[in-house]
C-alpha atoms as a PDB file:
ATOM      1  CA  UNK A   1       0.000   0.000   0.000  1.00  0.00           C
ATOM      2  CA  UNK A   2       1.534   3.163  -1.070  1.00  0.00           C
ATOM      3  CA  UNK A   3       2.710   5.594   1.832  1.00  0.00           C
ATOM      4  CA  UNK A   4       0.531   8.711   2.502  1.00  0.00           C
ATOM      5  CA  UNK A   5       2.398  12.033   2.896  1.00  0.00           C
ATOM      6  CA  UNK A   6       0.646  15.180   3.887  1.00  0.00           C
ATOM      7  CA  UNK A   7       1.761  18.272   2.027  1.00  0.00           C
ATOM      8  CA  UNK A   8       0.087  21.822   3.842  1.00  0.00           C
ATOM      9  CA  UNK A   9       1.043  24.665   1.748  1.00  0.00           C
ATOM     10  CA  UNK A  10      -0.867  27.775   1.122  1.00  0.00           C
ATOM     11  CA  UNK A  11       0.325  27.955  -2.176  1.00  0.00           C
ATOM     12  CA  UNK A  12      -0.982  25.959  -4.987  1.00  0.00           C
ATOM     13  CA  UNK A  13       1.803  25.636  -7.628  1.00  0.00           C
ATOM     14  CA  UNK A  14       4.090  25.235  -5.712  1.00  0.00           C
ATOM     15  CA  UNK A  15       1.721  22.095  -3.365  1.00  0.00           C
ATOM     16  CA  UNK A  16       0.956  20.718  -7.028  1.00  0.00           C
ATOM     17  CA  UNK A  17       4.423  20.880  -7.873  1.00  0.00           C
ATOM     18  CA  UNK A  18       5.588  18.220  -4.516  1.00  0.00           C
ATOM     19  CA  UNK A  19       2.598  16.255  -5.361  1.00  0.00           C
ATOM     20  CA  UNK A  20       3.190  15.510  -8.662  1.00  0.00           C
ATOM     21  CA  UNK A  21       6.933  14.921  -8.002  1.00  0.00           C
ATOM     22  CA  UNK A  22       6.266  12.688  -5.032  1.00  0.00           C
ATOM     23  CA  UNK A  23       3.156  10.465  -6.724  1.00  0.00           C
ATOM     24  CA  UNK A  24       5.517   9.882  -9.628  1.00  0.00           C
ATOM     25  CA  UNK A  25       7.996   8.150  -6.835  1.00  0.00           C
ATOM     26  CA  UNK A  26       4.377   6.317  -5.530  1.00  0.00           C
ATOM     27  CA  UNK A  27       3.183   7.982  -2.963  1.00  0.00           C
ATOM     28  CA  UNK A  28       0.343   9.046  -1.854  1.00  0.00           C
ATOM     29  CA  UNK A  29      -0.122  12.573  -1.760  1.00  0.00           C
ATOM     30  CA  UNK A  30      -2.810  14.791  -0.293  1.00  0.00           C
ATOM     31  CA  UNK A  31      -2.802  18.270  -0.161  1.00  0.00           C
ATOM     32  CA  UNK A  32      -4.358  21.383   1.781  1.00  0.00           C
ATOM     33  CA  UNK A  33      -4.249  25.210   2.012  1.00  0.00           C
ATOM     34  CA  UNK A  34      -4.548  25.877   5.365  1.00  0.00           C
ATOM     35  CA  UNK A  35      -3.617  24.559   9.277  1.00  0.00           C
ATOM     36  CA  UNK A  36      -7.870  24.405   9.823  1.00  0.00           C
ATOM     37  CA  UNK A  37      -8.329  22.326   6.631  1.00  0.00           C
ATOM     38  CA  UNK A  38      -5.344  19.929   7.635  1.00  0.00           C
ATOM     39  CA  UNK A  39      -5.729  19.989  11.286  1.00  0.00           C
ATOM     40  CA  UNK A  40      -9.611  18.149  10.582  1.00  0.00           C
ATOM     41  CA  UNK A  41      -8.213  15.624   8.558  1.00  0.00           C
ATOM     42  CA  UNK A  42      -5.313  15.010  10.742  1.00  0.00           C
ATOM     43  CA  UNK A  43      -7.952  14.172  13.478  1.00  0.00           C
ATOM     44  CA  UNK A  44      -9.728  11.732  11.443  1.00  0.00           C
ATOM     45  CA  UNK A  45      -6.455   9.958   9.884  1.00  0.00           C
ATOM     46  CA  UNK A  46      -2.622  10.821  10.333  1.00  0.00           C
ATOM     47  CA  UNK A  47      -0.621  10.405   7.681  1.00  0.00           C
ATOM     48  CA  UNK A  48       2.625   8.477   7.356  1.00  0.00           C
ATOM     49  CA  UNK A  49       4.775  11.695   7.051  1.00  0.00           C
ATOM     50  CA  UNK A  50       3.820  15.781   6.812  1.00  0.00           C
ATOM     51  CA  UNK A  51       5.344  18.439   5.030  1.00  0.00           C
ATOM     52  CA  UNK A  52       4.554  21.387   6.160  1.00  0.00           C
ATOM     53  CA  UNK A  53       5.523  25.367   5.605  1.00  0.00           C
ATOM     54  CA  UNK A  54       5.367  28.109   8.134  1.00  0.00           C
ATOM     55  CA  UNK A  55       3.134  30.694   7.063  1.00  0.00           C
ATOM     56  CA  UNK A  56      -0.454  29.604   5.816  1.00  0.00           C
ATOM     57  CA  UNK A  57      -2.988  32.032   4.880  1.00  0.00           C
ATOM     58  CA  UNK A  58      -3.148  34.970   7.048  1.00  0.00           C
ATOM     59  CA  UNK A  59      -1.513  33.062  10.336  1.00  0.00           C
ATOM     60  CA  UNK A  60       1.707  33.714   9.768  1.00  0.00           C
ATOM     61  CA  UNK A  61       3.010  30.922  12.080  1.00  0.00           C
ATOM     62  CA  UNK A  62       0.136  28.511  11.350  1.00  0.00           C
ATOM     63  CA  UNK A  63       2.692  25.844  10.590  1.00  0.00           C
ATOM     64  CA  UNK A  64       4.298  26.018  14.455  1.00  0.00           C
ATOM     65  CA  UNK A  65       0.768  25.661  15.759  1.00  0.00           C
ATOM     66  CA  UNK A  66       0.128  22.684  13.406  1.00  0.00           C
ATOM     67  CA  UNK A  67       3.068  20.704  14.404  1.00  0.00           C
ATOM     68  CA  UNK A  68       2.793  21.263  17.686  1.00  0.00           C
ATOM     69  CA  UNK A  69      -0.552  19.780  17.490  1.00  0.00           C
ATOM     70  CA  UNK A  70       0.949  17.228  15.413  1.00  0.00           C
ATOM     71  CA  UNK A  71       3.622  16.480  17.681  1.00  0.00           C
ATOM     72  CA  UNK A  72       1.110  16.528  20.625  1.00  0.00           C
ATOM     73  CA  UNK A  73      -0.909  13.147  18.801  1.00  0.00           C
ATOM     74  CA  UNK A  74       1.926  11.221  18.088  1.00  0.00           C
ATOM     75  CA  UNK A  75       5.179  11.341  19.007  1.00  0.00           C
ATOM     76  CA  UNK A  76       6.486   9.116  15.950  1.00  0.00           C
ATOM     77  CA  UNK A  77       5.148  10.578  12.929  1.00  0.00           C
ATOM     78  CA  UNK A  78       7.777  12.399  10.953  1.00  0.00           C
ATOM     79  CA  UNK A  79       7.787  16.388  10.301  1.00  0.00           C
ATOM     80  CA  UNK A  80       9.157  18.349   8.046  1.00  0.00           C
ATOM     81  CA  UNK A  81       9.225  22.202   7.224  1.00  0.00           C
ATOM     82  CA  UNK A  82       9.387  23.585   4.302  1.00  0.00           C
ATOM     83  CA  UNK A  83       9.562  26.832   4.168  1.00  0.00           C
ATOM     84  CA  UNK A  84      11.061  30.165   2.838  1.00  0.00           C
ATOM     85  CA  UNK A  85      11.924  31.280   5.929  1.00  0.00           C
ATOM     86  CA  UNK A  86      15.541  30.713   6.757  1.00  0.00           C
ATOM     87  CA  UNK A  87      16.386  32.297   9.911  1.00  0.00           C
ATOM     88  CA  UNK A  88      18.076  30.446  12.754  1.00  0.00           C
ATOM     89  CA  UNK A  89      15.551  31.603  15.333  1.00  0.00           C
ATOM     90  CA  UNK A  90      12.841  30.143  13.258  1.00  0.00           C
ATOM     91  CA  UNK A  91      14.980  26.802  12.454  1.00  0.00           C
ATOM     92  CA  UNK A  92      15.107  26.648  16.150  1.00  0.00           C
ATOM     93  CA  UNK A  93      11.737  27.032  16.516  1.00  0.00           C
ATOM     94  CA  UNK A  94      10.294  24.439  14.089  1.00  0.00           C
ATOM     95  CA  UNK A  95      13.113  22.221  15.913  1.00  0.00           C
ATOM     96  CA  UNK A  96      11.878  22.426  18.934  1.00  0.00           C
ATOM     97  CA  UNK A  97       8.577  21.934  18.515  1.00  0.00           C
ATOM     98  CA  UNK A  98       9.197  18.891  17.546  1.00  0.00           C
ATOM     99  CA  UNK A  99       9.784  18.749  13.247  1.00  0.00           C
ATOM    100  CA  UNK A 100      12.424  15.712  12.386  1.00  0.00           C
ATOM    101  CA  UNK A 101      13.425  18.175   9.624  1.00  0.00           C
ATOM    102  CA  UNK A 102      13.850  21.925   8.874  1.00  0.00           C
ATOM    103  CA  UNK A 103      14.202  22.467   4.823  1.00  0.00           C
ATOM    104  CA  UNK A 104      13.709  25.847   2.901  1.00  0.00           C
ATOM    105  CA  UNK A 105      12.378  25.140  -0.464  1.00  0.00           C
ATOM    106  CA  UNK A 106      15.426  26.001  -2.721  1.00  0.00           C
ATOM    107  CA  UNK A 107      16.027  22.354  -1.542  1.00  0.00           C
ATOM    108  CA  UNK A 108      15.863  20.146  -4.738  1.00  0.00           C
ATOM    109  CA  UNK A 109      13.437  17.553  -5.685  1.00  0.00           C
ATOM    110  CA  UNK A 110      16.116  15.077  -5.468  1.00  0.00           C
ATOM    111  CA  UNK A 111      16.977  15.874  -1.544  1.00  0.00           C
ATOM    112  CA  UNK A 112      13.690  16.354  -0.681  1.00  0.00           C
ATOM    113  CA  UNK A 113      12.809  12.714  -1.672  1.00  0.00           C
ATOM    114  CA  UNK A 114      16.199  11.511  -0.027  1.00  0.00           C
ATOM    115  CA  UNK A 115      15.052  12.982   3.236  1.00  0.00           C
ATOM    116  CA  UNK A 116      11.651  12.211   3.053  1.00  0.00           C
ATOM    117  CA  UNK A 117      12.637   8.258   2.370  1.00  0.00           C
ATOM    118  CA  UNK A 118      15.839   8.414   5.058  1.00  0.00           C
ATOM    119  CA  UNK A 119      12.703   9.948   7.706  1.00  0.00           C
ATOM    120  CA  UNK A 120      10.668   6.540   6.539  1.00  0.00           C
ATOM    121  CA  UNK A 121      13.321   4.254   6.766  1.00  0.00           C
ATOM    122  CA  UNK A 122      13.624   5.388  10.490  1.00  0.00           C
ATOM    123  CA  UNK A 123       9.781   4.873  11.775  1.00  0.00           C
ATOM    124  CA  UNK A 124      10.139   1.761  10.454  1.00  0.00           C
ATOM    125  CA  UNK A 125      13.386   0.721  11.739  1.00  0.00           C
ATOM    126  CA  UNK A 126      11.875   1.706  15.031  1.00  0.00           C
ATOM    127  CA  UNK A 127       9.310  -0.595  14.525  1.00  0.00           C
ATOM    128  CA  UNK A 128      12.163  -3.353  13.698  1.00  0.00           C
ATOM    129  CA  UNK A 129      14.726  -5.643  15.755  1.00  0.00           C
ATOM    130  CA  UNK A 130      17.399  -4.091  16.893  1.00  0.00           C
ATOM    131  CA  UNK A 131      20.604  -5.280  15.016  1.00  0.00           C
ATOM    132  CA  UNK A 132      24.239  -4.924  15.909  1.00  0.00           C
ATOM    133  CA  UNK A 133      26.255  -4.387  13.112  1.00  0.00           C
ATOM    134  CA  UNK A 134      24.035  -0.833  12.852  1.00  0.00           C
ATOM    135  CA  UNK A 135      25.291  -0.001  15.955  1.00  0.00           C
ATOM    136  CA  UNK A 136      28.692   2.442  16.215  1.00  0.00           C
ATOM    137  CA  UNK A 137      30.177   3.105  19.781  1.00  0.00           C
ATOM    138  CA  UNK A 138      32.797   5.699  20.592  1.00  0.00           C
ATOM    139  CA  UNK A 139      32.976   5.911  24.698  1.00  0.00           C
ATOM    140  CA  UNK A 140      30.069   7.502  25.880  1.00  0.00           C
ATOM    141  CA  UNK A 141      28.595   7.674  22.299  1.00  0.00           C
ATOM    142  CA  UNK A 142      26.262   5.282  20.606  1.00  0.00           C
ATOM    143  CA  UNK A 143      24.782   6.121  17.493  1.00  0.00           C
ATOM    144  CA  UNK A 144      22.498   3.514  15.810  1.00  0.00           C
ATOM    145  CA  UNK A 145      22.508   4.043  11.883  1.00  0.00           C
ATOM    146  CA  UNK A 146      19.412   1.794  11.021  1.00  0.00           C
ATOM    147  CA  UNK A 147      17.240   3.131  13.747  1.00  0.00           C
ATOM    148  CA  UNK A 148      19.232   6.566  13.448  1.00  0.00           C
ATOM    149  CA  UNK A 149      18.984   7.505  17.060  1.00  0.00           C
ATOM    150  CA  UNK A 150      21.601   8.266  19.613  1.00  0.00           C
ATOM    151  CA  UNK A 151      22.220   8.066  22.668  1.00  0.00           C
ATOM    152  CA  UNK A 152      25.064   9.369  25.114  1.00  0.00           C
ATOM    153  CA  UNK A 153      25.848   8.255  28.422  1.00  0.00           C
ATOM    154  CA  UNK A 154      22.547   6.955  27.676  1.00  0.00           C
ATOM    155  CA  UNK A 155      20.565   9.549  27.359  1.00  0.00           C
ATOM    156  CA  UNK A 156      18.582  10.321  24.086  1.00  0.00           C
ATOM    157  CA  UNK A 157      19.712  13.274  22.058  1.00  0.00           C
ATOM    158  CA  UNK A 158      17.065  14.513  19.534  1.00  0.00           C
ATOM    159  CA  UNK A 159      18.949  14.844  16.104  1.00  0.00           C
ATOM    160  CA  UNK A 160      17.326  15.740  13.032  1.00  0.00           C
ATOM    161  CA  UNK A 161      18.931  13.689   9.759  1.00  0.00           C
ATOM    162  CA  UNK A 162      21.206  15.834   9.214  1.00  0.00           C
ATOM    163  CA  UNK A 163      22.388  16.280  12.586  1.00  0.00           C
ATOM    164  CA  UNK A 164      22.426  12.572  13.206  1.00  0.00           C
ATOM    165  CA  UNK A 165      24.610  11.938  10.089  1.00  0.00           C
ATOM    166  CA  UNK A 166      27.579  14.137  10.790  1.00  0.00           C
ATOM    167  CA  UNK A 167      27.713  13.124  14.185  1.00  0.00           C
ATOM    168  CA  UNK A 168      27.680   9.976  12.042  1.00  0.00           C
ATOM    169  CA  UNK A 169      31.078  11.067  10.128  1.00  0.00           C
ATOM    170  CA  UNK A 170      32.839  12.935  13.194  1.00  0.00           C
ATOM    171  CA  UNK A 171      32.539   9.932  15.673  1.00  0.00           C
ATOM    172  CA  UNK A 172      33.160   7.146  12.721  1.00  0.00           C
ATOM    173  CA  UNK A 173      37.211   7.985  13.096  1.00  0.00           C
ATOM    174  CA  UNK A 174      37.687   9.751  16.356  1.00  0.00           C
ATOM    175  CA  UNK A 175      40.343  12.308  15.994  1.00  0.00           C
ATOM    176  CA  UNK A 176      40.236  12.827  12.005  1.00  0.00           C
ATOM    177  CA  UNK A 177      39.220  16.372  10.825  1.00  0.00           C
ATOM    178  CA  UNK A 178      35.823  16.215   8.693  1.00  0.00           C
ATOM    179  CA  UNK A 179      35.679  19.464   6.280  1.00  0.00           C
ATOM    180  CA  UNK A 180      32.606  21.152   5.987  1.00  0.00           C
ATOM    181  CA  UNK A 181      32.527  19.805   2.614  1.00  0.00           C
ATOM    182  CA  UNK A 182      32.722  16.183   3.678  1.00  0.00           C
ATOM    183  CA  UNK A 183      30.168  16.750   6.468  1.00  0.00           C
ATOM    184  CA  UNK A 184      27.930  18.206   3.777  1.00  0.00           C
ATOM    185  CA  UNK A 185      28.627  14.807   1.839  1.00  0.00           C
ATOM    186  CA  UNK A 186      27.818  12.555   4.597  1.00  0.00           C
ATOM    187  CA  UNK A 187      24.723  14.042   5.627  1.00  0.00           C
ATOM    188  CA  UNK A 188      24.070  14.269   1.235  1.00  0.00           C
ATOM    189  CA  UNK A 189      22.688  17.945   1.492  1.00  0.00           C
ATOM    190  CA  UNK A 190      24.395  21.591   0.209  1.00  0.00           C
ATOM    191  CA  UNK A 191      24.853  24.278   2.606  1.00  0.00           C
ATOM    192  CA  UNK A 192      26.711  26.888   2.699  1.00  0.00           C
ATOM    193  CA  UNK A 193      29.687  27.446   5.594  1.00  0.00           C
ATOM    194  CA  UNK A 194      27.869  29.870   7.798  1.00  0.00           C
ATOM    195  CA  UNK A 195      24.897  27.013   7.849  1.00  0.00           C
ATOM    196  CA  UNK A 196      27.300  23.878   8.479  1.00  0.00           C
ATOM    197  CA  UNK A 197      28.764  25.918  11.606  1.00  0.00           C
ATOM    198  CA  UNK A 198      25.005  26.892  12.903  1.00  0.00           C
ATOM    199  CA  UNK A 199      24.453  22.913  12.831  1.00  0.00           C
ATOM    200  CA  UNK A 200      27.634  22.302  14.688  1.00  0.00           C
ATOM    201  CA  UNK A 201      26.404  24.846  17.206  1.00  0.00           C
ATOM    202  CA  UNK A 202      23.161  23.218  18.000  1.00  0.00           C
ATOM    203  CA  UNK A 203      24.304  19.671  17.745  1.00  0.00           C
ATOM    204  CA  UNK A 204      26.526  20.626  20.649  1.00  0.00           C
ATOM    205  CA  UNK A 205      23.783  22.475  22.651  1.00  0.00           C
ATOM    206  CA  UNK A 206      21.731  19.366  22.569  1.00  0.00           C
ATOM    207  CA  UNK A 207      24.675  16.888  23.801  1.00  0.00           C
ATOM    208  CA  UNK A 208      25.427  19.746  26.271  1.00  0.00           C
ATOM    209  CA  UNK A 209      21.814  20.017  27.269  1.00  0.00           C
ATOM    210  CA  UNK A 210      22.219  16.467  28.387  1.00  0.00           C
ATOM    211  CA  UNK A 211      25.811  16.873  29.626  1.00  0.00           C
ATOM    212  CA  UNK A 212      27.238  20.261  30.536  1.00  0.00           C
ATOM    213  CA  UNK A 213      30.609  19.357  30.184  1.00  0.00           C
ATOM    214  CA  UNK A 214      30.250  17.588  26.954  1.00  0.00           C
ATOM    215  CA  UNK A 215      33.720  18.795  24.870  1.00  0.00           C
ATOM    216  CA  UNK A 216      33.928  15.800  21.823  1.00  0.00           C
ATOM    217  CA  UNK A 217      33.261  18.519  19.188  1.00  0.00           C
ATOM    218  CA  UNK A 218      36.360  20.551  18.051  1.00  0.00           C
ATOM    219  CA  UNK A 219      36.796  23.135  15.706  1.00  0.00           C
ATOM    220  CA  UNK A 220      39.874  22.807  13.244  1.00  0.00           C
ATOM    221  CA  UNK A 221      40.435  26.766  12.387  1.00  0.00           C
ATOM    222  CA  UNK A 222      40.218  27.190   8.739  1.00  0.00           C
ATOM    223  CA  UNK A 223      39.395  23.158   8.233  1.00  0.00           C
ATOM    224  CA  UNK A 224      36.395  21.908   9.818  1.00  0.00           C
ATOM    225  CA  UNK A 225      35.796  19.947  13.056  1.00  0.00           C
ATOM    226  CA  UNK A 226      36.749  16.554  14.436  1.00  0.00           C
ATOM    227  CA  UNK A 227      35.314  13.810  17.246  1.00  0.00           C
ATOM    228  CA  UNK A 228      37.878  14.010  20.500  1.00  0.00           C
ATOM    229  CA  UNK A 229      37.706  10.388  21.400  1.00  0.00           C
END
């Protein structure tokens, strides 16, 4: 049965646009305009993923409110923004109200569809066996690549994909520098610089928000960062 994804965007060409891109890959796409629209159906039926922008209509922030609510039914269900809005406060926001993802819609079709099957592939690894070879320990540090959730000192950390995957490349080789370029790689999206440090930043706010004197992350002036084993 083909997945159902959730697309709640005010604007129409651009909604059409993701829908006809993302039936072509098989799923099943349904659209609407507006957080009340989505929010009835949503109570009735939750989709298997939602994409979601920020503004809708005249609420400004009607996507926040929505995922919230979202977030508030089910705990599982992956979120994702998309949006034109690209500041860090409100990537912070969307974060923290719970959204898996944070995209801005100069994202290509290509990456979108890579996140939107790597988001999948984790609900349903959830759902599966734990296996050890997906498992990668480095002291306190265990990431699990199937199941893409990590813990340290075993405590969960909330990483979105593309936080979980350069933590992924940092803690693979303790000690090696990563450039921004090959972080960019392993977590298979473009950003520029400024953005690549702004994820560094909040990946180690959330390890420090479950260990103040968490230090593993260091900057390599001029080159890019590395995992102190």
């Amino acid at each position: 049965m083909p997945q159902h994804i959730a697309i709640v965007e005010d604007e129409a060409a651009i909604a059409a646009n993701y829908r006809d891109h993302l039936e072509r890959q098989g799923f099943n796409v349904r659209l609407y305009p507006d957080r009340q629209q989505a929010a009835t159906a949503f109570a009735m039926n939750l989709p298997d993923l939602a994409i979601i922008d920020i503004g809708l209509g005249d609420e400004m922030e009607g996507g926040f409110e929505l995922c919230r609510e979202l977030r508030a039914r089910s705990a599982e269900l992956p979120i994702v923004f998309l949006t034109a809005r690209d500041s860090e406060l409100d990537i912070i926001s969307g974060l923290r109200l719970g959204a898996d993802e944070y995209l801005t819609k100069d994202i290509s079709q290509a990456q979108l569809l890579a996140r939107i099957h790597a988001l999948l592939r984790r609900v349903r690894a959830l759902a599966s066996p734990e296996k050890k070879d997906d498992i990668v320990r480095q002291g306190e540090l265990e990431l699990n690549r199937e199941r893409m959730t990590v813990l340290w000192k075993a405590q969960a950390l909330d990483l979105t994909v593309t936080e979980f995957w350069m933590v992924h490349a940092l803690a693979l080789h303790p000690g090696h520098v990563k450039s921004r370029q090959q972080l960019m790689n392993s977590a298979d999206v473009v950003l520029d610089d400024n953005t690549i440090t702004s994820h560094i930043k909040r990946i180690r706010r959330k390890f420090q928000g479950v260990d103040d004197r968490f230090q593993h992350i260091e900057t390599a002036y001029g080159v890019g960062y590395r995992w102190k084993g």
